[in-house]
Protein backbone atom coordinates (compact mmCIF):
# COMPACT_ATOMS: atom_id res chain seq x y z
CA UNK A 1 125.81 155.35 121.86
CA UNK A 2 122.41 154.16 123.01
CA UNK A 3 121.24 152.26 125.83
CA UNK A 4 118.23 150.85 126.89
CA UNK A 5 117.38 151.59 130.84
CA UNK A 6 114.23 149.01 132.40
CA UNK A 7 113.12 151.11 135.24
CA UNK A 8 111.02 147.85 137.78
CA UNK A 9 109.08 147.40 134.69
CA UNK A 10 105.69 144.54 135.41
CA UNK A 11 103.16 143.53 133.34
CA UNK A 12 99.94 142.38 134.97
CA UNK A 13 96.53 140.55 133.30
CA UNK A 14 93.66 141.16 135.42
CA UNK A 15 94.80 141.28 139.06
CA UNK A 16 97.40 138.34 138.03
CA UNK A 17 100.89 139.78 137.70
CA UNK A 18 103.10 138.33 135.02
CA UNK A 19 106.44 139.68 136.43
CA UNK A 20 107.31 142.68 138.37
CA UNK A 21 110.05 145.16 138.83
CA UNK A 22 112.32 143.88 136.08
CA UNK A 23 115.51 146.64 136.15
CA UNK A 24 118.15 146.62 133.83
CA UNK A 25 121.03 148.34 132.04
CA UNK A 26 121.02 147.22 128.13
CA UNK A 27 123.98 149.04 126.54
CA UNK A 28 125.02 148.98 122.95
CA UNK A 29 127.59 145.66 122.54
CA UNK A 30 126.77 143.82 124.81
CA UNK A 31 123.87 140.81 124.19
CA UNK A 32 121.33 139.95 126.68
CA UNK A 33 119.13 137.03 127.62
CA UNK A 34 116.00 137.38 128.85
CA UNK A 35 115.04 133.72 130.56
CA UNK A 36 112.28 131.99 132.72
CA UNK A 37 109.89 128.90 132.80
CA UNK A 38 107.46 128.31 130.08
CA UNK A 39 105.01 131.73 130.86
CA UNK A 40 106.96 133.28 132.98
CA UNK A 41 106.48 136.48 130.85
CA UNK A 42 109.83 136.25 128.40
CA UNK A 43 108.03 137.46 125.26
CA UNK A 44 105.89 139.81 126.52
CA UNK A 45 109.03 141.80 128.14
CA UNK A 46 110.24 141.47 125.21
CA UNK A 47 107.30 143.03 123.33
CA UNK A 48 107.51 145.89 126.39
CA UNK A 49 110.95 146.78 125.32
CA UNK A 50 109.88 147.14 121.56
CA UNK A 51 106.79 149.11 121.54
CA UNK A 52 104.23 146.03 121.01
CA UNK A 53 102.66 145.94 124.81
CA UNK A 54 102.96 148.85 127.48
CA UNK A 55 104.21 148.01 130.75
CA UNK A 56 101.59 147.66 133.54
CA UNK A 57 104.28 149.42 135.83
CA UNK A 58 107.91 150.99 135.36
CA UNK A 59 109.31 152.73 132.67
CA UNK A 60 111.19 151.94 129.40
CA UNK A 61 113.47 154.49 128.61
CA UNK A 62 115.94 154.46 125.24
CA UNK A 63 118.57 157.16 125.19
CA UNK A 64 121.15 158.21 122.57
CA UNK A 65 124.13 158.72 125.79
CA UNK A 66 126.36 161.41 122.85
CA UNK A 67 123.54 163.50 122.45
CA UNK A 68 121.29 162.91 126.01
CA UNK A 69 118.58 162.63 124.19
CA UNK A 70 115.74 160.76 124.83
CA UNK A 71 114.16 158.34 121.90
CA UNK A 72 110.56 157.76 121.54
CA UNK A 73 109.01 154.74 121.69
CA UNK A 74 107.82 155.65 118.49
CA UNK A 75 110.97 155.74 116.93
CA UNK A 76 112.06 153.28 118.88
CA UNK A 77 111.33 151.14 115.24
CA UNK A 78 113.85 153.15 113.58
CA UNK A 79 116.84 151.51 115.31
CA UNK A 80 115.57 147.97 116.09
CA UNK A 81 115.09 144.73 113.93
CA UNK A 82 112.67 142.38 115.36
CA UNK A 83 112.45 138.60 115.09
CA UNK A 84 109.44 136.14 116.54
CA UNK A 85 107.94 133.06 115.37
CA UNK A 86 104.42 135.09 115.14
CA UNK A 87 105.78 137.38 112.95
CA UNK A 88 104.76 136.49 109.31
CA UNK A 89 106.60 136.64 105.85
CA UNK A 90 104.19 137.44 102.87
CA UNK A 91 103.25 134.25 101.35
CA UNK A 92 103.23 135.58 97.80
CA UNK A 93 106.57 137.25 97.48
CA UNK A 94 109.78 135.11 95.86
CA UNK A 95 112.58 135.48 98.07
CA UNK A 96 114.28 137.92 96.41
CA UNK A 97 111.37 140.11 96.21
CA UNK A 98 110.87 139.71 99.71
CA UNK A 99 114.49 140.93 100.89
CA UNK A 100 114.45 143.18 98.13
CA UNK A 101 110.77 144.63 99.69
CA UNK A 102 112.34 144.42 103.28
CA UNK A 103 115.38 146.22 102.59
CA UNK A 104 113.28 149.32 100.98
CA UNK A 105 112.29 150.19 104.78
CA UNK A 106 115.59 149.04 106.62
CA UNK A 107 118.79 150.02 105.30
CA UNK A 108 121.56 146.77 104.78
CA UNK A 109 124.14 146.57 106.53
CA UNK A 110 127.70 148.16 104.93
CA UNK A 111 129.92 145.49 102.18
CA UNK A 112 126.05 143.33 101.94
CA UNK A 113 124.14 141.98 99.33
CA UNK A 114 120.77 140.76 98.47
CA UNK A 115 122.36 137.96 96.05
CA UNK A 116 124.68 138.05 99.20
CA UNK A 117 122.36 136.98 101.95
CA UNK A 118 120.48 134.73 100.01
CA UNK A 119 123.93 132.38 99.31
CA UNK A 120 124.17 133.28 103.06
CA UNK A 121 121.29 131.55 103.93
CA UNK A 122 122.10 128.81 101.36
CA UNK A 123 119.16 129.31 99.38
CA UNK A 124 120.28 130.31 95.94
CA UNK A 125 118.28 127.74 94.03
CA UNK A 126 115.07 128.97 95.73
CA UNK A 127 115.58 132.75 95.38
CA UNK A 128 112.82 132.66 92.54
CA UNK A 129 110.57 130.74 94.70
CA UNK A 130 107.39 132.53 96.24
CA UNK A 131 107.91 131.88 100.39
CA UNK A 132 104.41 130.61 100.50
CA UNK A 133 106.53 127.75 99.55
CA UNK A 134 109.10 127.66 101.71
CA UNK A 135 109.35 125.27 104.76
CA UNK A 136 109.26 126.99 108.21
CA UNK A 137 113.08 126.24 108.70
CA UNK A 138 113.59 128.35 105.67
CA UNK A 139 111.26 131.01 106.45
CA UNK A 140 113.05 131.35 110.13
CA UNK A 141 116.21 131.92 108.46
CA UNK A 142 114.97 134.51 106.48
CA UNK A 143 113.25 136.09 108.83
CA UNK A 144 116.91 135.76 111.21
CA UNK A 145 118.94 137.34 108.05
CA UNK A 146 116.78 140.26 107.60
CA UNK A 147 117.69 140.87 111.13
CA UNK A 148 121.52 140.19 111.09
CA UNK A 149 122.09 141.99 107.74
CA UNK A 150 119.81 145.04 109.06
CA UNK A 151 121.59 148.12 110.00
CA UNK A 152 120.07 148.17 112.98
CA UNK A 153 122.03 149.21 116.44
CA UNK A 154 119.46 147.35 118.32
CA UNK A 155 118.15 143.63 117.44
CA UNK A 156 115.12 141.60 119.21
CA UNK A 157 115.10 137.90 119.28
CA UNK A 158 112.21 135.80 120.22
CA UNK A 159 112.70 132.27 120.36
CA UNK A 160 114.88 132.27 117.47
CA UNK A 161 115.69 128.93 116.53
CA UNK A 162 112.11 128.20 116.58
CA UNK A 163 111.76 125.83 113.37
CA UNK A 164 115.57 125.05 112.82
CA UNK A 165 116.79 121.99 112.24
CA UNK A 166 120.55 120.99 113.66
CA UNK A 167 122.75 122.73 110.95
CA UNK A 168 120.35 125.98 110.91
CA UNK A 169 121.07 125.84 115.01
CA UNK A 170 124.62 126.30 114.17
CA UNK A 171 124.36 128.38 111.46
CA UNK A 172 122.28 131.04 113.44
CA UNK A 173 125.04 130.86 116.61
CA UNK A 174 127.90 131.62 113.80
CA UNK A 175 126.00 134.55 112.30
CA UNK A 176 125.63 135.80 115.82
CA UNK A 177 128.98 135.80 116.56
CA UNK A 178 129.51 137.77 113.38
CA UNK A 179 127.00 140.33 114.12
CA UNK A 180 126.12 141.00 117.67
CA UNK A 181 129.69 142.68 118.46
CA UNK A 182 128.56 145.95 118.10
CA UNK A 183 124.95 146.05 118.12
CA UNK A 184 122.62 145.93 121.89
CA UNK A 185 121.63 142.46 121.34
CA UNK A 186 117.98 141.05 123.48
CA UNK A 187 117.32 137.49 123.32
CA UNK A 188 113.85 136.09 125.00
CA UNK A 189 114.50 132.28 125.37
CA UNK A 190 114.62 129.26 127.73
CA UNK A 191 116.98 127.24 125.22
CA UNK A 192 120.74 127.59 126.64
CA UNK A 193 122.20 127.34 123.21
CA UNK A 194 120.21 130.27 121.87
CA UNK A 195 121.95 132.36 124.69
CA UNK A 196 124.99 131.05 126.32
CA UNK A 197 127.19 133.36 124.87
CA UNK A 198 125.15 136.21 126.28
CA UNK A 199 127.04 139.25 128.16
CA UNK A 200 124.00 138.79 131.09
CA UNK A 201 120.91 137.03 131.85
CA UNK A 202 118.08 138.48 133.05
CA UNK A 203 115.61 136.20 134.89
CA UNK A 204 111.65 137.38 134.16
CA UNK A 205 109.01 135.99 136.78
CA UNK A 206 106.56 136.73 139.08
């Protein structure tokens, strides 16, 4: 079973802290929402907990609780799927090459598909289609599927109905209900309905 332990974790620019002393529990099944005003440091804690950013203070430590042993930041990759509105799709890849590219390095999750998740995402008649193509509603919901259909223990959301109209809204809140039960679920956002069926909120700010 692994958990995720924030030990007063703060980030600080220059001599302006961003947030400080941000402790936490983060335990395999349970989701988490990680909230605050409009830079109040959501993403970047976020980016902490991954690997992107070190902390300017505190620790991050990811443990396997069967074994007691302790898991890298480094291989902190190996367990995680990671979604964010800065992270890019290659343009010149059809969709099915793309899930087909993505799924080389991540391994799908058990009874999936790729002709699965692309009727998933309802976009069978564009599965020949390079993404360069693609609106940025359809992009997000790739990017959102590689992450649901990952099998990944741990999954990172930034913002993640960034781009989605009304019916991809409620299509990303019934694909979370289908996968977060037994996965440690992190969602960085300021948007209730991205995260009001979160386990806990955690409030980030100076």
């Amino acid at each position: 079973m692994l958990q995720i332990v924030l030990q007063q974790v703060g980030k600080r620019f220059g001599r302006q802290w961003l947030f400080q002393n941000v402790s936490a529990l983060l335990t395999l099944g349970n989701t988490y929402a990680l909230t605050g005003n409009n830079g109040s440091g959501k993403s970047t804690l976020l980016q902490i907990i991954y690997g992107y950013q070190t902390a300017s203070k505190g620790n991050i430590v990811l443990t396997n609780t069967q074994t007691e042993v302790v898991i890298s930041v480094q291989e902190i990759h190996q367990q995680t799927s990671y979604v964010a509105p800065y992270l890019d799709l290659p343009e010149e890849l059809t969709l099915t090459e793309q899930l087909n590219f993505h799924f080389n390095f991540k391994t799908l999750e058990r009874g999936s598909t790729i002709d699965g998740i692309i009727a998933e995402i309802g976009l069978i008649e564009s599965r020949d289609k390079k993404v360069k193509y693609f609106s940025s509603g359809m992009k997000q919901r790739v990017k959102l599927a590689q992450a649901f259909y990952a099998n990944s223990p741990i999954l990172f959301f930034d913002e993640p109905c960034t781009n989605l109209d009304a019916k991809g809204i409620e299509w990303y809140r019934q694909m979370m209900q289908k996968h977060r039960k037994n996965k440690l679920v992190v969602i960085a956002s300021n948007q209730t309905f991205e995260y009001d069926f979160a386990d806990e909120v955690i409030h980030v700010g100076a």
